[in-house]
PDB file of N, CA and C in Angstrom:
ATOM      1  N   UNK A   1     -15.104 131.934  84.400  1.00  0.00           N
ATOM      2  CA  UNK A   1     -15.261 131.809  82.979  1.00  0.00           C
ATOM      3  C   UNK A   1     -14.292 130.732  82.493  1.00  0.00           C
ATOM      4  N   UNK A   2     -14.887 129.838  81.778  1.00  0.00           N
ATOM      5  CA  UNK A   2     -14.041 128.743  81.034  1.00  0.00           C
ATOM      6  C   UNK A   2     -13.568 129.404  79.436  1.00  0.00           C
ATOM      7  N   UNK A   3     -12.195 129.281  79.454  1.00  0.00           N
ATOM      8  CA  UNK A   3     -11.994 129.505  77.992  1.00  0.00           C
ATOM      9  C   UNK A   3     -11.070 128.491  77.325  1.00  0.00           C
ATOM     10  N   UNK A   4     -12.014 128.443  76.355  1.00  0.00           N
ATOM     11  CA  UNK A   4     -11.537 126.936  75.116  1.00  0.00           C
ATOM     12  C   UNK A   4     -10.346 127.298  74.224  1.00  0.00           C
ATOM     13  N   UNK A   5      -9.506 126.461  73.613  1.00  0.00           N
ATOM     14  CA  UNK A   5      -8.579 126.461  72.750  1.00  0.00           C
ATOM     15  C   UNK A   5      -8.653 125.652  71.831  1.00  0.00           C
ATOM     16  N   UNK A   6      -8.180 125.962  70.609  1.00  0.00           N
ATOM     17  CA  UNK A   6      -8.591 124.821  69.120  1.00  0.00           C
ATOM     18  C   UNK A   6      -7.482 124.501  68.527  1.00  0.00           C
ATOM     19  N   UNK A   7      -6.761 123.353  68.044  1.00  0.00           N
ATOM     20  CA  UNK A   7      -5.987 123.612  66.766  1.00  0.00           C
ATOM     21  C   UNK A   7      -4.483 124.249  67.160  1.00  0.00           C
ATOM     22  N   UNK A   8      -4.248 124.911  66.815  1.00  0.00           N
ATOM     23  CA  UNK A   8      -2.727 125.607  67.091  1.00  0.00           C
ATOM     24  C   UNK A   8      -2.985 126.389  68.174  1.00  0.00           C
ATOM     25  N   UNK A   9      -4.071 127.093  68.718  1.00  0.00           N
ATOM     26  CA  UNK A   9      -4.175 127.575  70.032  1.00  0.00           C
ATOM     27  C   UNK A   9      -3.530 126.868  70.954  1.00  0.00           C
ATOM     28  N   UNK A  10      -4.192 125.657  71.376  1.00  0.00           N
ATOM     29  CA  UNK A  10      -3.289 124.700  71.837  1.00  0.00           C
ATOM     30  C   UNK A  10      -1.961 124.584  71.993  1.00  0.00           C
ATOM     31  N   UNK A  11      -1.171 124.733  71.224  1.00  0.00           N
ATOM     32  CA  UNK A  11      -0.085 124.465  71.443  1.00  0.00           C
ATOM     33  C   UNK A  11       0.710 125.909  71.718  1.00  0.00           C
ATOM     34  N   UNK A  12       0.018 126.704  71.290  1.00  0.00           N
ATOM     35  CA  UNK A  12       0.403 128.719  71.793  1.00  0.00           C
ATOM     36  C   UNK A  12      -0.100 128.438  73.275  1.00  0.00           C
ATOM     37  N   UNK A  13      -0.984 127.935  73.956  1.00  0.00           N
ATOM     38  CA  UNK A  13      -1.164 128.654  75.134  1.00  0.00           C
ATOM     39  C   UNK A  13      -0.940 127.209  75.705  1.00  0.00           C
ATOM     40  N   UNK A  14      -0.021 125.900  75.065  1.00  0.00           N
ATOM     41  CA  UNK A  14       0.359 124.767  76.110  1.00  0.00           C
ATOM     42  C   UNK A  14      -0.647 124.325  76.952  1.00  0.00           C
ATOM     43  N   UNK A  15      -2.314 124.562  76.498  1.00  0.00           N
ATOM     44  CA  UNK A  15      -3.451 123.958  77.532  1.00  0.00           C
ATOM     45  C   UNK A  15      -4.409 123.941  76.481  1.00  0.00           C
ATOM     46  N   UNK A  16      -5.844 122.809  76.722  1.00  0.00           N
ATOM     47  CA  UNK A  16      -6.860 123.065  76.140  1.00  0.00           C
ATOM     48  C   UNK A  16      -7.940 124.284  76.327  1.00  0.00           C
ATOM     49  N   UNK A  17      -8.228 124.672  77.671  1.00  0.00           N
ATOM     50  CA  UNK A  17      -8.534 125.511  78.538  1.00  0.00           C
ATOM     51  C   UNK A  17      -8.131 126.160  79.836  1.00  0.00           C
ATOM     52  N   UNK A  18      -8.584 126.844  80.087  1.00  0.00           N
ATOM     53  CA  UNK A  18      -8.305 127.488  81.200  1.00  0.00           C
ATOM     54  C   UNK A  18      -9.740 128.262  82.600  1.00  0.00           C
ATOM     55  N   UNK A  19      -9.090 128.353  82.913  1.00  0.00           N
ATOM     56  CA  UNK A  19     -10.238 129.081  83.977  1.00  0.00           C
ATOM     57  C   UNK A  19     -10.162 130.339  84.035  1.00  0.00           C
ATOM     58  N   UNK A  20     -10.577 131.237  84.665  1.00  0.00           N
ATOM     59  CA  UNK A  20     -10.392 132.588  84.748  1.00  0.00           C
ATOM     60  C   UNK A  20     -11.637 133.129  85.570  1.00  0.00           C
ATOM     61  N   UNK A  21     -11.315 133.393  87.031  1.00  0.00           N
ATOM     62  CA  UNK A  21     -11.887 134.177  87.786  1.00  0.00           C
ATOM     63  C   UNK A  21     -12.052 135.633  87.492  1.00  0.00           C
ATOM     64  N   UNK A  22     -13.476 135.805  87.284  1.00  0.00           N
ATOM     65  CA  UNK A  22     -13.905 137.310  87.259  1.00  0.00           C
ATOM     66  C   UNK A  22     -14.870 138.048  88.284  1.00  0.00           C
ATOM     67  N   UNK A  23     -14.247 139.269  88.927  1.00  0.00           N
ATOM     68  CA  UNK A  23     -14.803 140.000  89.456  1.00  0.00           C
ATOM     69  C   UNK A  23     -16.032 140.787  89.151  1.00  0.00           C
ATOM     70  N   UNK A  24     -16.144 141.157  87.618  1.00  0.00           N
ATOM     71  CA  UNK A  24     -17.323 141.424  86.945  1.00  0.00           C
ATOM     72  C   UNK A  24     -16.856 141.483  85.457  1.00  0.00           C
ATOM     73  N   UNK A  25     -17.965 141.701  85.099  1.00  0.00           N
ATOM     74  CA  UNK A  25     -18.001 141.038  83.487  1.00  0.00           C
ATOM     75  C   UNK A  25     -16.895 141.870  82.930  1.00  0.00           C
ATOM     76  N   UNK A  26     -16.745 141.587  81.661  1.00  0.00           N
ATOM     77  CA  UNK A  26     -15.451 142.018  80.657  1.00  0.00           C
ATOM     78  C   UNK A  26     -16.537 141.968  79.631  1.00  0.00           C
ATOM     79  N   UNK A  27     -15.621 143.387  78.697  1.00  0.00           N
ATOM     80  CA  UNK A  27     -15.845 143.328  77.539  1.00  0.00           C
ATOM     81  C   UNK A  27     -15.202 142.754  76.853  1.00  0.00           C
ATOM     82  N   UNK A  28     -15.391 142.863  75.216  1.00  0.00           N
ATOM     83  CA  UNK A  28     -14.069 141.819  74.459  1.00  0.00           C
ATOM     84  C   UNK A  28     -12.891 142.782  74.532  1.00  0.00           C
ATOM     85  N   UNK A  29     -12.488 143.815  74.517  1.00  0.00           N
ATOM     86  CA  UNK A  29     -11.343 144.261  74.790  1.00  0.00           C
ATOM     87  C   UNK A  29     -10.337 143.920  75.956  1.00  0.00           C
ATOM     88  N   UNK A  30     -11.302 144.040  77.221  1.00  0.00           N
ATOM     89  CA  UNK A  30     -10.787 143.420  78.577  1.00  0.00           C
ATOM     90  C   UNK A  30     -10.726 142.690  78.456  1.00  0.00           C
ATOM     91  N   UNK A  31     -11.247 141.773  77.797  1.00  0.00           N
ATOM     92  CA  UNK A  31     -11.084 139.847  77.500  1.00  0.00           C
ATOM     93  C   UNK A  31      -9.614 139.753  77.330  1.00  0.00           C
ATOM     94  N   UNK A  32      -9.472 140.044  75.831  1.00  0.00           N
ATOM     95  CA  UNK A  32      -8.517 139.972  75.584  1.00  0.00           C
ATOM     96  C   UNK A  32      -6.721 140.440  76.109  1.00  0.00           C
ATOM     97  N   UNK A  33      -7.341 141.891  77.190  1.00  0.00           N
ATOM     98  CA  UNK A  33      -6.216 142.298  77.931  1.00  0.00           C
ATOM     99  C   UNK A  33      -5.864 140.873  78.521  1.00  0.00           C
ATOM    100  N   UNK A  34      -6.961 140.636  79.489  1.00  0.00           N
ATOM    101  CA  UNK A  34      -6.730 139.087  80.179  1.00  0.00           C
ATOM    102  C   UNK A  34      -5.919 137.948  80.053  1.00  0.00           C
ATOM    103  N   UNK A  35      -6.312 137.560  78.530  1.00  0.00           N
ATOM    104  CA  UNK A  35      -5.736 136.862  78.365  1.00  0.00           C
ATOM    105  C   UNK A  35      -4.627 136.938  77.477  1.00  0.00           C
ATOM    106  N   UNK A  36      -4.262 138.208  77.504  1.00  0.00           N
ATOM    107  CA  UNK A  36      -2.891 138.371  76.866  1.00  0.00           C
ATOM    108  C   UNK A  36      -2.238 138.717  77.539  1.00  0.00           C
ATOM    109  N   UNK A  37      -2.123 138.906  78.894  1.00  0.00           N
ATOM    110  CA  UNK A  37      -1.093 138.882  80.039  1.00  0.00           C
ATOM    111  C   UNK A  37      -1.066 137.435  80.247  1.00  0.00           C
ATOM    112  N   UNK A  38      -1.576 136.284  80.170  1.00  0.00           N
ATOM    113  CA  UNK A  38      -1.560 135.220  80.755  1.00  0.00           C
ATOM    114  C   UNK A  38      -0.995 134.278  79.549  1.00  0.00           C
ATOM    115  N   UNK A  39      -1.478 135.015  78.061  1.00  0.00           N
ATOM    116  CA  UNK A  39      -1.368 134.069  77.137  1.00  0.00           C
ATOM    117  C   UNK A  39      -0.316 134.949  75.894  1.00  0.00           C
ATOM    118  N   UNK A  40       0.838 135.521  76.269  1.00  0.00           N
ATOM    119  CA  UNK A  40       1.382 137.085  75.312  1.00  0.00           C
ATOM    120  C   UNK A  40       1.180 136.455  73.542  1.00  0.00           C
ATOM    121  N   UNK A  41       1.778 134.874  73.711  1.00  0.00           N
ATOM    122  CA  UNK A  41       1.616 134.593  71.861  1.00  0.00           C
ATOM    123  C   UNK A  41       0.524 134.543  71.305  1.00  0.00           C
ATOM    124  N   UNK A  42      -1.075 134.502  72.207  1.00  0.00           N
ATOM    125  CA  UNK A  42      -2.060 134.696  71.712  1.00  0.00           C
ATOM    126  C   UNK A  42      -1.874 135.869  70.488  1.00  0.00           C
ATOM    127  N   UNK A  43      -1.130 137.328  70.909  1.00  0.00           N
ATOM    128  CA  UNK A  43      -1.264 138.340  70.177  1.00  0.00           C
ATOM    129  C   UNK A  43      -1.174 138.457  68.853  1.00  0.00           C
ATOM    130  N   UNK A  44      -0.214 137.437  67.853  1.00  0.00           N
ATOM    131  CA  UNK A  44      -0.010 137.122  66.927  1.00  0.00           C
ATOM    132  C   UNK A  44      -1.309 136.345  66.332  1.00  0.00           C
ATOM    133  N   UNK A  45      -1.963 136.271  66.708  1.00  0.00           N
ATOM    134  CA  UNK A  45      -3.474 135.207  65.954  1.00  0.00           C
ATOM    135  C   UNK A  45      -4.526 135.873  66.453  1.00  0.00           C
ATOM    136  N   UNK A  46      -4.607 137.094  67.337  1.00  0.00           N
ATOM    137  CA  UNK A  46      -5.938 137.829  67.828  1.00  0.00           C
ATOM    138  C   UNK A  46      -6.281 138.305  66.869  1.00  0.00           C
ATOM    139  N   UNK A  47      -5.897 138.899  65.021  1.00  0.00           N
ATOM    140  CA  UNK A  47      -6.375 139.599  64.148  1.00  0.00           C
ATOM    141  C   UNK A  47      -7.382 138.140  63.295  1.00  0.00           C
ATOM    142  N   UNK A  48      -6.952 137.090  63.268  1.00  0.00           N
ATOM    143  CA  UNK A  48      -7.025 136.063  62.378  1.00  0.00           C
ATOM    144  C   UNK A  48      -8.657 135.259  63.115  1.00  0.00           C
ATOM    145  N   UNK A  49      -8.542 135.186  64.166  1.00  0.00           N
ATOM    146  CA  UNK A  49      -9.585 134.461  64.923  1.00  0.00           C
ATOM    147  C   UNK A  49     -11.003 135.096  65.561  1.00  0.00           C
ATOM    148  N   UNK A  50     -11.681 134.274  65.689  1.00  0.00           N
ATOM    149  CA  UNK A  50     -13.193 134.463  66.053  1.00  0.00           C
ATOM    150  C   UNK A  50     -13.126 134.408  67.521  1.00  0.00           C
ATOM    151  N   UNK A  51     -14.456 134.977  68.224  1.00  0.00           N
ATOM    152  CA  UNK A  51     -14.876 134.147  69.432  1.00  0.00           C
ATOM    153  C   UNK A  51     -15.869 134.152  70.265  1.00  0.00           C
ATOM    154  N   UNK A  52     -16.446 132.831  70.690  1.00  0.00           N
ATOM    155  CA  UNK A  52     -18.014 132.687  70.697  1.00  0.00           C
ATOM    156  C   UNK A  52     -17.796 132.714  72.026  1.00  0.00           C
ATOM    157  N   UNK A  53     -19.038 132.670  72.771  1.00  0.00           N
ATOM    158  CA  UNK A  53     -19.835 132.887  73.826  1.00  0.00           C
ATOM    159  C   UNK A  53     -21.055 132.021  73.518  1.00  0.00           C
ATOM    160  N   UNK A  54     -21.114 130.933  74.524  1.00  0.00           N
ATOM    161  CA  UNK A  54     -21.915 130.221  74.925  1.00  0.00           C
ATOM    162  C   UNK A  54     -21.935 129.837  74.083  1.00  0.00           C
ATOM    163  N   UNK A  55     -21.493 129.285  73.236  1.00  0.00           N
ATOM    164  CA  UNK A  55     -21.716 128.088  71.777  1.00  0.00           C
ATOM    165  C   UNK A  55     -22.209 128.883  70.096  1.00  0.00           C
ATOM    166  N   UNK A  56     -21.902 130.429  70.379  1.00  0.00           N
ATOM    167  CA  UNK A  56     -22.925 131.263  69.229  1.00  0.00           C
ATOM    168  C   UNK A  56     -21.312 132.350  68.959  1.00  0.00           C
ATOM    169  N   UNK A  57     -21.058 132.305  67.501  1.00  0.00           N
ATOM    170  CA  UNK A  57     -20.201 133.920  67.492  1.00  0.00           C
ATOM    171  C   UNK A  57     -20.421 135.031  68.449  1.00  0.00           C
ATOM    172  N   UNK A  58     -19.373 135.372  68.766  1.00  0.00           N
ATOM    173  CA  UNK A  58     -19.782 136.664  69.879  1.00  0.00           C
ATOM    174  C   UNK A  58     -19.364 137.726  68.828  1.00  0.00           C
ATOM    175  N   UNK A  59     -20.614 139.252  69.064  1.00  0.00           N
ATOM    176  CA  UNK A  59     -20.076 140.012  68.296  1.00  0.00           C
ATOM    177  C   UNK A  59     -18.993 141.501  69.002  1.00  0.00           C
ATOM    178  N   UNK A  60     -18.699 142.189  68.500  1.00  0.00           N
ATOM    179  CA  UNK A  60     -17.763 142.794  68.736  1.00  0.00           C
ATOM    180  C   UNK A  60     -17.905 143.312  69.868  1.00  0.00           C
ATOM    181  N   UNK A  61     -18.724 143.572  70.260  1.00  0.00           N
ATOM    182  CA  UNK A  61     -19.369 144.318  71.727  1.00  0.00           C
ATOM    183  C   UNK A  61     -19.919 143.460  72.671  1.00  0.00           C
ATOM    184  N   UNK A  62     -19.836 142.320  72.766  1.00  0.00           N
ATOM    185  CA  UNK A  62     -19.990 141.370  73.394  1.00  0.00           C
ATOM    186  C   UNK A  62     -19.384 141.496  75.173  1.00  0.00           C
ATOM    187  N   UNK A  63     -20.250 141.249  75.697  1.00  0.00           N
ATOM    188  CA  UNK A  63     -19.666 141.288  77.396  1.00  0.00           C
ATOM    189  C   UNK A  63     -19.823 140.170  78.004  1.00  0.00           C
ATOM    190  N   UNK A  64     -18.810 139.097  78.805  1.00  0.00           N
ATOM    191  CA  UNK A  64     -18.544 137.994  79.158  1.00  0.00           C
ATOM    192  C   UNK A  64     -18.753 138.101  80.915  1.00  0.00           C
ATOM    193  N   UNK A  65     -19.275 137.174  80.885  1.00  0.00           N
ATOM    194  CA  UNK A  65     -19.755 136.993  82.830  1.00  0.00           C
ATOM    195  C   UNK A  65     -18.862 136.015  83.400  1.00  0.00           C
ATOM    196  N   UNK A  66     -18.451 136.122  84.150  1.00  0.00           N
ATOM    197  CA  UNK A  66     -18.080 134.806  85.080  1.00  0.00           C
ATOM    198  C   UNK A  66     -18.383 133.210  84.827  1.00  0.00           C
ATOM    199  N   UNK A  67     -19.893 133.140  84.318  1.00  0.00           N
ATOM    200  CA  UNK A  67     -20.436 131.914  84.093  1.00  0.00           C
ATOM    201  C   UNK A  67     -19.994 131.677  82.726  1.00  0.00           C
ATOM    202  N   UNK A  68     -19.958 132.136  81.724  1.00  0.00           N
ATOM    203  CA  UNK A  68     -19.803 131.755  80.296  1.00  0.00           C
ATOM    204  C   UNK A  68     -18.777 131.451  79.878  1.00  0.00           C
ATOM    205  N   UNK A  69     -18.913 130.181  78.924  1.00  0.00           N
ATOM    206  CA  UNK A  69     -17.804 129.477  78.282  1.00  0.00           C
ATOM    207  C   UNK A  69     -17.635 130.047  77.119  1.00  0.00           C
ATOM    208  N   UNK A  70     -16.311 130.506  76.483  1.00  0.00           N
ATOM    209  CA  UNK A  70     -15.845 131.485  75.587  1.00  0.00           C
ATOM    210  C   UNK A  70     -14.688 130.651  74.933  1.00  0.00           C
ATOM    211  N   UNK A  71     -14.941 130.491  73.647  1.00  0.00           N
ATOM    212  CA  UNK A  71     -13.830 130.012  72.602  1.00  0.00           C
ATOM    213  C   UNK A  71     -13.035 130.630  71.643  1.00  0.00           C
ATOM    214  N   UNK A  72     -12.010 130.621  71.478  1.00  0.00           N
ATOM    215  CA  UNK A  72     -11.266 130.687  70.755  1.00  0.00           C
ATOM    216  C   UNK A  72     -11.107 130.171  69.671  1.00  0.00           C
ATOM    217  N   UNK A  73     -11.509 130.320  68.383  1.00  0.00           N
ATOM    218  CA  UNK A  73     -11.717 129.904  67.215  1.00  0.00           C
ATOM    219  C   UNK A  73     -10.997 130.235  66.176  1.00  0.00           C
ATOM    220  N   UNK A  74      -9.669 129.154  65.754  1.00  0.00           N
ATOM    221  CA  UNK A  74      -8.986 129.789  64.651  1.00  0.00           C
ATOM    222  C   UNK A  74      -9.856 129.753  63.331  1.00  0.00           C
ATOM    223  N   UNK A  75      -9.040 130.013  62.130  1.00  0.00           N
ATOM    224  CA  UNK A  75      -9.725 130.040  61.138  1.00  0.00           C
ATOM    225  C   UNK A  75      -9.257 128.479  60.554  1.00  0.00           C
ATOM    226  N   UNK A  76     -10.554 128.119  59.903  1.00  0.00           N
ATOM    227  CA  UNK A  76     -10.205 127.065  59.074  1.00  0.00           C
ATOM    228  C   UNK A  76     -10.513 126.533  58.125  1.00  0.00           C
ATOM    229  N   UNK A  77     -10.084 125.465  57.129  1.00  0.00           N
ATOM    230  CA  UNK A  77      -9.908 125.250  56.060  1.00  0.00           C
ATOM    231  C   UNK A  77     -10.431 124.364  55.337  1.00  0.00           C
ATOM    232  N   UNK A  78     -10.542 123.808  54.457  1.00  0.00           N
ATOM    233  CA  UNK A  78     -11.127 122.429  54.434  1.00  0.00           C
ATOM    234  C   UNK A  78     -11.379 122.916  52.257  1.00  0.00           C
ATOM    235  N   UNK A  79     -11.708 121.459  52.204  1.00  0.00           N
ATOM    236  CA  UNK A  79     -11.885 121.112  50.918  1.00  0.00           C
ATOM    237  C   UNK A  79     -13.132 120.123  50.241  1.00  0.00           C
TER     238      UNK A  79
END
């Protein structure tokens, strides 16, 4: 599984992406265990942010495969 970073993610997890070998799919809870052993300051922005699957919002119950690219989406702003 490829996972994307945006914006200040970036500079919390010091990479644009990452890889992440999976044995079998994850839910978004396990997702997030994942990558909050790998990524701990993620935890501070997990209430604030979105995150898609395959290019579409993922919804809360969402389960991630090995193959799918998964983003991290802060919130943002504009005028």
């Amino acid at each position: 599984m490829r996972v994307l970073f945006f914006a200040q993610l970036k500079d919390v997890t010091g990479c644009d992406s990452v890889e992440i070998a999976l044995a079998s799919p994850l839910n978004t809870e396990q997702l997030w265990s994942e990558l909050l052993k790998n990524f701990p300051k993620l935890a501070a922005y997990r209430a604030s942010v979105r995150l898609a699957k395959n290019c579409e919002y993922a919804e809360p119950n969402a389960v991630f495969a090995g193959d799918d690219e998964v983003a991290i989406i802060p919130p943002v702003s504009g005028g």
